[in-house]
Protein backbone atom coordinates (compact mmCIF):
# COMPACT_ATOMS: atom_id res chain seq x y z
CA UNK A 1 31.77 -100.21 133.42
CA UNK A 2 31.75 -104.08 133.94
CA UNK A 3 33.82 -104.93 136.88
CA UNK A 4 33.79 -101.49 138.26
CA UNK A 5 32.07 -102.79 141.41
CA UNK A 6 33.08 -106.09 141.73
CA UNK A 7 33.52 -107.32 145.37
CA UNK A 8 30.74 -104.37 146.23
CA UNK A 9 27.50 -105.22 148.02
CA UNK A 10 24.82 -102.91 147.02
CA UNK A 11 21.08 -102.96 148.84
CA UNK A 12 18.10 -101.91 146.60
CA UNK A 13 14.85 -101.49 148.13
CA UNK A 14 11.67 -102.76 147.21
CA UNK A 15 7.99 -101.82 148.68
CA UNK A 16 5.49 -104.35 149.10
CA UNK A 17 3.65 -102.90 146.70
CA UNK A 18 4.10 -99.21 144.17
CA UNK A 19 7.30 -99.30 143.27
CA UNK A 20 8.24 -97.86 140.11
CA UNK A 21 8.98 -100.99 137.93
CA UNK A 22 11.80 -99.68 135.85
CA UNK A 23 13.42 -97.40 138.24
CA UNK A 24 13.96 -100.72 140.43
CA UNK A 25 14.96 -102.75 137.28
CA UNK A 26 17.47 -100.34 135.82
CA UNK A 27 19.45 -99.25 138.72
CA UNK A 28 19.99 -102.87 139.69
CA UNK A 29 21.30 -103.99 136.43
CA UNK A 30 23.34 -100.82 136.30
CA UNK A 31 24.95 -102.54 139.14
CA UNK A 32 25.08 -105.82 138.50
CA UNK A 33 26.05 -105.23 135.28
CA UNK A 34 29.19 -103.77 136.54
CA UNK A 35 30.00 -106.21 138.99
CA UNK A 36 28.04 -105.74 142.15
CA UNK A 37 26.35 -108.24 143.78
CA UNK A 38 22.73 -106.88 144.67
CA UNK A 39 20.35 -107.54 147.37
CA UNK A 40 16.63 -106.70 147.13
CA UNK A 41 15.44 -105.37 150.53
CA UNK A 42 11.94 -104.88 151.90
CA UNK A 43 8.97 -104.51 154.35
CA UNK A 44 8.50 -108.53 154.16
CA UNK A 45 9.91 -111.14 151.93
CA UNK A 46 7.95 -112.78 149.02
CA UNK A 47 6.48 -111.25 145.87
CA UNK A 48 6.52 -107.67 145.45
CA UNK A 49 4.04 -106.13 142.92
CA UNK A 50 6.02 -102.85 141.23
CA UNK A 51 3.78 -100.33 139.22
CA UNK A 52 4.13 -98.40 135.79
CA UNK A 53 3.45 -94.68 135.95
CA UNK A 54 2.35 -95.19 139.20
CA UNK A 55 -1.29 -96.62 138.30
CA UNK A 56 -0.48 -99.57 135.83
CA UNK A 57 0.52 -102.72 137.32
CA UNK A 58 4.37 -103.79 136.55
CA UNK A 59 5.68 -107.25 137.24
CA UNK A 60 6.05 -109.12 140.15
CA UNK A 61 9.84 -109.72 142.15
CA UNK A 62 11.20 -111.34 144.75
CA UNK A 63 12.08 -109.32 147.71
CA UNK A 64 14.64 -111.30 149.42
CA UNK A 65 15.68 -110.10 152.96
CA UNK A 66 13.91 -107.91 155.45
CA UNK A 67 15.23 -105.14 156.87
CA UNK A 68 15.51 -106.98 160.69
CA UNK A 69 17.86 -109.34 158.17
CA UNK A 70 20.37 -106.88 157.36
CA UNK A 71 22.18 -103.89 158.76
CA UNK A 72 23.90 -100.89 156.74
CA UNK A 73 27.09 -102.61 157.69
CA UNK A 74 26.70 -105.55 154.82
CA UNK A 75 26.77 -103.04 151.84
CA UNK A 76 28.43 -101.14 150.16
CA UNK A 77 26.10 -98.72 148.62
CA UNK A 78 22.04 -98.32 148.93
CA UNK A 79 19.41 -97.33 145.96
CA UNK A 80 16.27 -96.14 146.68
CA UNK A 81 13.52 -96.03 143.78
CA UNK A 82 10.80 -94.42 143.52
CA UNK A 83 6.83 -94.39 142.92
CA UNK A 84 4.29 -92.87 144.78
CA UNK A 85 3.24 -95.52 146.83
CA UNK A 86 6.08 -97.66 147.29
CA UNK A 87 7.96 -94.88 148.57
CA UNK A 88 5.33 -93.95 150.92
CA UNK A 89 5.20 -97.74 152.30
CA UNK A 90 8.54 -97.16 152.93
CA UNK A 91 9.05 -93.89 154.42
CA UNK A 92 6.20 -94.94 156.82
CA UNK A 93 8.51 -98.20 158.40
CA UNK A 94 10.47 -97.09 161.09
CA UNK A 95 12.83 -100.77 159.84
CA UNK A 96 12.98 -98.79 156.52
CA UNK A 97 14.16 -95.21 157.63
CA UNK A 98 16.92 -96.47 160.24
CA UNK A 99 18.33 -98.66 157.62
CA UNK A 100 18.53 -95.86 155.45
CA UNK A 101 19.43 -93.21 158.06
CA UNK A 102 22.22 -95.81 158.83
CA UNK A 103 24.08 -95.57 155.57
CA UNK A 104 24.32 -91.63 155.96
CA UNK A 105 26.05 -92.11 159.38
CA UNK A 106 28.58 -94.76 157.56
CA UNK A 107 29.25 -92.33 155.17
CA UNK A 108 27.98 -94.73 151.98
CA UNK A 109 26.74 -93.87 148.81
CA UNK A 110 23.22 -93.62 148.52
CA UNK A 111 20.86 -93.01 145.15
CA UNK A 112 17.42 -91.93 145.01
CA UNK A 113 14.95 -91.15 142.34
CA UNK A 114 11.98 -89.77 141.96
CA UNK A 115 9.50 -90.09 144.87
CA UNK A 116 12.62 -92.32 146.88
CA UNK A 117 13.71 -89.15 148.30
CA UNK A 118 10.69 -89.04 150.29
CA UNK A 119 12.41 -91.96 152.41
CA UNK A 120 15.83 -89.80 152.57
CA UNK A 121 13.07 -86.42 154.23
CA UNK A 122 11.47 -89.26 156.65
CA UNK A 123 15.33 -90.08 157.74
CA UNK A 124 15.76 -86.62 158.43
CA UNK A 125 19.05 -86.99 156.36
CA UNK A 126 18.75 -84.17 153.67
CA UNK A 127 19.58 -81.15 155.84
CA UNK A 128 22.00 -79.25 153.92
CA UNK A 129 22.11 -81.10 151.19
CA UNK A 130 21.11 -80.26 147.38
CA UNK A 131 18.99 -82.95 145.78
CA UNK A 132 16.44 -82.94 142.94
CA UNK A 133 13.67 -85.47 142.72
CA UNK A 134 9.90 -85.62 141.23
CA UNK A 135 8.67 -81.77 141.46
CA UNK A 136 6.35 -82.37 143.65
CA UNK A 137 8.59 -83.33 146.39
CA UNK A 138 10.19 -79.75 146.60
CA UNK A 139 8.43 -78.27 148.86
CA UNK A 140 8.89 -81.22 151.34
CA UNK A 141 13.00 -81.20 151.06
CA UNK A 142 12.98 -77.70 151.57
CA UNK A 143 11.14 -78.04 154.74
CA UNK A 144 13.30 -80.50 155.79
CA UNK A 145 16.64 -78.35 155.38
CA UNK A 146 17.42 -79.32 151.73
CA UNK A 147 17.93 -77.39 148.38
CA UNK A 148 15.41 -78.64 145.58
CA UNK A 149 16.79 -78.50 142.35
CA UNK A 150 15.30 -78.94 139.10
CA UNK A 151 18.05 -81.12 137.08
CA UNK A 152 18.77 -84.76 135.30
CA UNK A 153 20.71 -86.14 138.03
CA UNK A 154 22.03 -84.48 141.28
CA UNK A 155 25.25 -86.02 143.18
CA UNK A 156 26.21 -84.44 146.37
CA UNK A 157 28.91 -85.75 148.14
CA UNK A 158 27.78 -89.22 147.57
CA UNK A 159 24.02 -88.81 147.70
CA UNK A 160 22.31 -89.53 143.85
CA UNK A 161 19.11 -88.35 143.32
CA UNK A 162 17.21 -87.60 139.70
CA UNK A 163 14.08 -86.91 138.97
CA UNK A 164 11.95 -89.53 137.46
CA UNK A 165 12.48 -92.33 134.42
CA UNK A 166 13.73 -90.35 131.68
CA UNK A 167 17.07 -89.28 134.09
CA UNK A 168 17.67 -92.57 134.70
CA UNK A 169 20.90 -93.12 132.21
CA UNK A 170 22.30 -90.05 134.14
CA UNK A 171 21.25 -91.63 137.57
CA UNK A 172 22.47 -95.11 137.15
CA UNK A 173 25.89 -94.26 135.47
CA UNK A 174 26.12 -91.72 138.99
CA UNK A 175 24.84 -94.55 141.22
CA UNK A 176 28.01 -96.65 139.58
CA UNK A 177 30.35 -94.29 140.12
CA UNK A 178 29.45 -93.07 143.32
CA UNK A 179 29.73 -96.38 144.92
CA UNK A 180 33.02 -97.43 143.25
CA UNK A 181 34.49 -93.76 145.08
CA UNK A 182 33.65 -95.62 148.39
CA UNK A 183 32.61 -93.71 151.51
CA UNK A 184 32.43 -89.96 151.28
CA UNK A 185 33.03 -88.16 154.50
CA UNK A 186 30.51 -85.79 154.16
CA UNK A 187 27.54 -88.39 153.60
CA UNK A 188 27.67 -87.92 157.28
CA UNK A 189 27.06 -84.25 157.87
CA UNK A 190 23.08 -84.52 157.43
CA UNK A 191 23.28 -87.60 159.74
């Protein structure tokens, strides 16, 4: 896997606070590790506080551009964690949901786990689409055009989504592979 995305940019997003520690950690050394360089993206710059199991308090990182400093356009790929709150801070910034809606309409690979595909609902980009994520997230896809599926790691078409920490092996090797494929066509057809 090591250089399998070298010369790739990849954003990963970051809440101000709530994100799921190790489902921000492990997808961006997934692709660092094989040769990406990685950009964390947020709300606001600074320190970030990420959580563990949603209610424990996880470590602190550095969110380093905002989403009025970068455009869909830089990368080549976008991962999306999850957590309960984080991905509610997110989904409720309009800066967050055009960046992500952006990366549908440029055909790029996107990944999402857990509660993240709440973000990918709030972009109104899962029409069509099958996905998995945390269970209780189901009913929401569905409403928003999608097919909920209960799995270890989902790829349509270029969108990545798994279900919560213990799919993460399965949704970072994806996330890897999905981005080294490039652009898939039909990223766009829920855009």
């Amino acid at each position: 896997m090591a250089n399998e995305l070298q010369g790739r940019r990849v954003a990963i997003l970051l809440a101000p606070v709530g994100t799921e520690q190790v489902e921000f950690t492990e997808p961006k050394k997934a692709v660092e590790d094989a040769g990406a360089q990685v950009d964390v993206v947020g709300i606001q710059t600074g320190d970030a506080q990420t959580m563990n199991s949603d209610v424990n308090p996880g470590e602190t990182f550095k969110v380093e551009k905002t989403f009025s400093d970068v455009s869909p356009d830089d990368y080549d790929g976008l991962i999306v964690p999850g957590g309960t709150v984080g991905s509610d801070n997110l989904r409720g910034s309009e800066e967050a949901v055009n960046f992500i809606h952006g990366f549908f309409e440029q055909q790029k690979p996107v990944g999402a786990i857990c509660h993240g595909p709440w973000t990918l609902v709030e972009a109104d980009v899962v029409r069509g689409r099958t996905l998995t994520s945390y269970p209780t997230l189901q009913t929401d896809i569905r409403n928003a055009g999608g097919e909920w599926v209960d799995q270890e790691v989902v790829t349509d078409q270029g969108l990545v989504t798994s279900r919560n920490p213990d799919d993460l092996p399965a949704f970072c090797s994806k996330v890897v592979e999905e981005i080294s494929e490039g652009k898939h066509a039909e990223q766009a057809r829920s855009a």
